[in-house]
C-alpha atoms as a PDB file:
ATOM      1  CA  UNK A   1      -6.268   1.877 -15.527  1.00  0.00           C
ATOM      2  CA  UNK A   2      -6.307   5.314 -13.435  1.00  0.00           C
ATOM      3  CA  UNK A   3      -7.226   5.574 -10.283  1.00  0.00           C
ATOM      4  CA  UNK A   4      -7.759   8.171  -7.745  1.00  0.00           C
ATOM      5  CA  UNK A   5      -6.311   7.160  -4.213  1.00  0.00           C
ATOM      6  CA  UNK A   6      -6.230   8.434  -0.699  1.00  0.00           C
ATOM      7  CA  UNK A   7      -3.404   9.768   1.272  1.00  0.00           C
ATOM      8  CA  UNK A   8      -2.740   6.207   3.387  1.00  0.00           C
ATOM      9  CA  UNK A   9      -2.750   4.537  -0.040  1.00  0.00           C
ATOM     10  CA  UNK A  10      -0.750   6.715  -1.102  1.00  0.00           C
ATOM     11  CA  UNK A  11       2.061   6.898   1.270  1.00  0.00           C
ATOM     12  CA  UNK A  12       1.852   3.081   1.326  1.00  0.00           C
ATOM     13  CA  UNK A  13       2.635   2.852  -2.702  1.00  0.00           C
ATOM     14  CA  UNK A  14       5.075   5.401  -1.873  1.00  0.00           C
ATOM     15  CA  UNK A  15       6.964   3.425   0.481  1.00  0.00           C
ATOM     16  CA  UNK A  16       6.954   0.530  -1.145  1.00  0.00           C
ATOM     17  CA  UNK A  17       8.508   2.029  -4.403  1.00  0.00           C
ATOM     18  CA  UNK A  18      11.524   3.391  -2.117  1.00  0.00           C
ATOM     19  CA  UNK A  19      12.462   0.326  -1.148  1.00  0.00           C
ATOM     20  CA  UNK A  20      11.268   0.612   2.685  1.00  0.00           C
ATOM     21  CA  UNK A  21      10.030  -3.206   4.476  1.00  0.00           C
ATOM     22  CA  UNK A  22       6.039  -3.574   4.681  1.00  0.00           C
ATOM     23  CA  UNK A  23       5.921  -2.712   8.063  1.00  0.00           C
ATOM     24  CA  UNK A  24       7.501   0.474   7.335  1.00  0.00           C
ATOM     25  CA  UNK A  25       4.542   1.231   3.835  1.00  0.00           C
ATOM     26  CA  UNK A  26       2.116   0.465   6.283  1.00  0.00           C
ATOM     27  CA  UNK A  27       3.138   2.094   9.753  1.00  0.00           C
ATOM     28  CA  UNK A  28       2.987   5.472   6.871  1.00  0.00           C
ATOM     29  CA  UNK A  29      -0.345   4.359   5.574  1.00  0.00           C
ATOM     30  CA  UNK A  30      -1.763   4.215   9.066  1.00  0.00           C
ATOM     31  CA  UNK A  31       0.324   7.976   9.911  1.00  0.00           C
ATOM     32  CA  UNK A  32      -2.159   9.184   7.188  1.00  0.00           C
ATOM     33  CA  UNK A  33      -5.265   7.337   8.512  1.00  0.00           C
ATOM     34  CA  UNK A  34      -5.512   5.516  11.794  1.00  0.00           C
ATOM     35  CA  UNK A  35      -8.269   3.784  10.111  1.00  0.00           C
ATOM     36  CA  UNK A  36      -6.254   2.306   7.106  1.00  0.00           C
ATOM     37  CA  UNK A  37      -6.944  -1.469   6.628  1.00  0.00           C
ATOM     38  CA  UNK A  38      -4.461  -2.882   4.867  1.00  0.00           C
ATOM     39  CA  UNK A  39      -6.206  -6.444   4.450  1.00  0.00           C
ATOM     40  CA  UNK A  40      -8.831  -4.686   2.350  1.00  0.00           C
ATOM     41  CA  UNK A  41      -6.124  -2.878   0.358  1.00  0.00           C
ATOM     42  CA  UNK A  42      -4.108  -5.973  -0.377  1.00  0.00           C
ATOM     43  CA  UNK A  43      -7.217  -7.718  -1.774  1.00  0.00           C
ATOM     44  CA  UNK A  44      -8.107  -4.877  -3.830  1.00  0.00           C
ATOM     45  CA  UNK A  45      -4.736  -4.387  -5.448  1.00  0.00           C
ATOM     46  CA  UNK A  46      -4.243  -8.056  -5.623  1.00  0.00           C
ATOM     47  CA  UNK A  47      -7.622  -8.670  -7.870  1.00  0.00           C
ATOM     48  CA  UNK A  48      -6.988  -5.568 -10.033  1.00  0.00           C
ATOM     49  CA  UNK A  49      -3.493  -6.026 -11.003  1.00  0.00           C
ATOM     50  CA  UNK A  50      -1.505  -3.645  -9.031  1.00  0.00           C
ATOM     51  CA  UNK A  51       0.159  -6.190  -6.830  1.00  0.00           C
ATOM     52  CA  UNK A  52       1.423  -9.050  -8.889  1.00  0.00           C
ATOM     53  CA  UNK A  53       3.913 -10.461  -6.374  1.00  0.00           C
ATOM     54  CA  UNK A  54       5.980  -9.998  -3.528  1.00  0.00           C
ATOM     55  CA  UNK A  55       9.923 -10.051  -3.151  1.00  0.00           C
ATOM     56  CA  UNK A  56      12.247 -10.786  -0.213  1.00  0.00           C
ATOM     57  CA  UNK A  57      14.351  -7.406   0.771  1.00  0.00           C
END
């Protein structure tokens, strides 16, 4: 599935794929929009299959 996404999501993905903690996706998900909520992301990439798990860094 394709998706089109925003800037905070984004940078967030972004993050995340370069290795950097949570707190570091998400302090650049809120640089691109104060406004991000990440509790509304998590549940939307948890129920379609984007986030499948978590991992200890």
């Amino acid at each position: 599935m394709l998706a089109v996404i925003d800037a905070a999501r984004s940078a967030l993905i972004e993050a995340c794929l370069q290795g950097q903690s949570l707190a570091q996706a998400v302090d650049a998900a809120l640089a691109q929009a104060p406004d991000f909520d990440f509790g509304g992301w998590l549940a939307q990439s948890a129920s379609s299959g984007l986030l499948i798990g978590v991992c200890p860094v």
